[in-house]
Structures are given as structure tokens and as C-alpha cells.
Protein backbone atom coordinates (compact mmCIF):
# COMPACT_ATOMS: atom_id res chain seq x y z
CA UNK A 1 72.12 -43.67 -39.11
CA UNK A 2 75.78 -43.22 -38.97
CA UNK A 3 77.97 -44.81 -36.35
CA UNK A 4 80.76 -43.18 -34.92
CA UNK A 5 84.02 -44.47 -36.99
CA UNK A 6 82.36 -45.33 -40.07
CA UNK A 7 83.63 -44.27 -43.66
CA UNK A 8 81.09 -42.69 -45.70
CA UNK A 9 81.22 -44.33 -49.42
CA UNK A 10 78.53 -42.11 -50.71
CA UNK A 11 81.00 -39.63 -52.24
CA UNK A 12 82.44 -41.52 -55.63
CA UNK A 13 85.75 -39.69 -55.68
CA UNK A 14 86.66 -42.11 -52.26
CA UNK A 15 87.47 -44.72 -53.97
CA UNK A 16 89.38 -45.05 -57.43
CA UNK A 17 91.27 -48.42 -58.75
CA UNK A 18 94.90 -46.20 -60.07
CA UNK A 19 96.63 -49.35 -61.93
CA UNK A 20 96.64 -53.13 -61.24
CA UNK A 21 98.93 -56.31 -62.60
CA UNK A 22 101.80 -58.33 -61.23
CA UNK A 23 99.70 -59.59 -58.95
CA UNK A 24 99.27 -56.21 -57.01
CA UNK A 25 96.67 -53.10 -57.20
CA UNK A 26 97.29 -49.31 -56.49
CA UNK A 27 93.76 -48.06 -54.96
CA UNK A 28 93.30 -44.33 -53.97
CA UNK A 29 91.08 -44.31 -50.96
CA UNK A 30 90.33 -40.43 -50.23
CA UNK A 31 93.71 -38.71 -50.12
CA UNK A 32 95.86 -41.53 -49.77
CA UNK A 33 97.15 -44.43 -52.06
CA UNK A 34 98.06 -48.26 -51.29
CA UNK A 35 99.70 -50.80 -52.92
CA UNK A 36 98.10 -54.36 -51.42
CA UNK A 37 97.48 -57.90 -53.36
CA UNK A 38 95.93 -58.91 -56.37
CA UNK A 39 95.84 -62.99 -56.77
CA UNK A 40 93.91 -62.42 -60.13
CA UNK A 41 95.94 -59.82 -61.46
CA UNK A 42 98.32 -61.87 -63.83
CA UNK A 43 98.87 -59.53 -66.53
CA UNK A 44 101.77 -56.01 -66.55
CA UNK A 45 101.27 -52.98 -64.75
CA UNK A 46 100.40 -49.66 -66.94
CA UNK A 47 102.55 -47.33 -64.93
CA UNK A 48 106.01 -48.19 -63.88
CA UNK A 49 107.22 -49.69 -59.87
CA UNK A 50 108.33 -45.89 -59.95
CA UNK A 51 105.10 -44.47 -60.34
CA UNK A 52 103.70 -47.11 -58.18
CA UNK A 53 105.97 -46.04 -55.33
CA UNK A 54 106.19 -42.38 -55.75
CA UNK A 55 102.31 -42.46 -55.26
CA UNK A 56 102.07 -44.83 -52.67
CA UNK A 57 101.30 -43.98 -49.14
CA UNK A 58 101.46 -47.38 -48.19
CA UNK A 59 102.35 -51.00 -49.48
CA UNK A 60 101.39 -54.53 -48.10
CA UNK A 61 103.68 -57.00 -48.65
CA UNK A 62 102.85 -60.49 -48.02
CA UNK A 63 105.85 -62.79 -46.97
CA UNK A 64 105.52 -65.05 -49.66
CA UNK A 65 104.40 -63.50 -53.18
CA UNK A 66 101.86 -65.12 -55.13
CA UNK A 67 103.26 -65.78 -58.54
CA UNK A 68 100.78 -67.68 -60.57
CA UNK A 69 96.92 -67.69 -60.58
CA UNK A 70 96.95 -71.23 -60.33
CA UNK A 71 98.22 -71.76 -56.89
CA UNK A 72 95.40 -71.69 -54.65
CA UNK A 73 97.94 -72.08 -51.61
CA UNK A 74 98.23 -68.30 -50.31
CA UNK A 75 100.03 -67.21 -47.26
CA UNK A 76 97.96 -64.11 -45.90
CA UNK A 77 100.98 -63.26 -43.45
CA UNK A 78 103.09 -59.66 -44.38
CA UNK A 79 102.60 -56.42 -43.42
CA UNK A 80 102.62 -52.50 -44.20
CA UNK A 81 105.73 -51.03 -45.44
CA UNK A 82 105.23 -47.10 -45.16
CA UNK A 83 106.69 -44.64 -47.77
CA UNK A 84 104.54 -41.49 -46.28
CA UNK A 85 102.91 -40.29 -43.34
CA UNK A 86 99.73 -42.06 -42.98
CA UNK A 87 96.33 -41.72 -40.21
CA UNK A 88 97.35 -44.91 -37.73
CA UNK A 89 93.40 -46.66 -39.07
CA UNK A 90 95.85 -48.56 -42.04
């Protein structure tokens, strides 16, 4: 049964992890790509901020930036800064 609004994950090519590290991920979901937290990620990005941001539909920044895996205090408060033209569901 599928309910009205729901994302179909079936299809593989959905989802696909781009690059992660500095405590950050770039995830393509369908056509679009977003930049949002990593806590675990501790280690360098692959691609460059460059890449990261010419791809990047969307990125979610939190207000304060984890920067060590060790701090378990974590302030879920930011928001989306937009780069492209995105459906209004983000």
C-alpha cells in the first residue's frame, strides 16, 4: 500500500552517500544534493568545499559546529542555506 506523500526507496539510484568528513556528508537524494551533519565524521573530505558547494542544492548549517567526536553536547538548532532551486518538502 502506498500512502499519498510517501518516497518510494525501492529504486537504489535514490539514494547515494557523494563524500563525507569534517564533520559533514554530501548525500544525493534523487536529483538533488545536500550538505547536512556528520558528528562521526572526523576525518578530511575527498572532494574539495568547491565541489561540495557547486553540487549542493542545499546545506544545513547548525549554529554551533561540532568540532570533535568527543563532545556529546550538540546543539540541533541551524537551518537550510539554499544554493539552487529546490521542491519546498526540504
Amino acid at each position: 500500500m502506498k500512502i499519498d506523500n510517501e518516497i518510494d526507496f525501492s529504486n537504489t539510484s535514490f539514494y547515494k552517500l557523494i563524500d563525507v568528513g569534517n564533520f559533514e556528508k554530501l548525500e544525493k537524494f534523487g536529483n538533488y544534493y545536500l550538505i547536512r551533519p556528520e558528528p562521526q565524521a572526523i576525518w578530511q573530505r575527498k572532494k574539495s568545499n568547491e565541489e561540495w558547494k557547486n553540487l549542493a542544492h542545499a546545506h544545513y548549517i547548525r549554529n554551533e559546529q561540532k568540532t570533535s567526536y568527543r563532545n556529546s553536547e550538540s546543539n540541533a538548532n541551524g537551518g537550510w542555506k539554499f544554493y539552487k532551486k529546490t521542491p519546498n518538502a526540504i
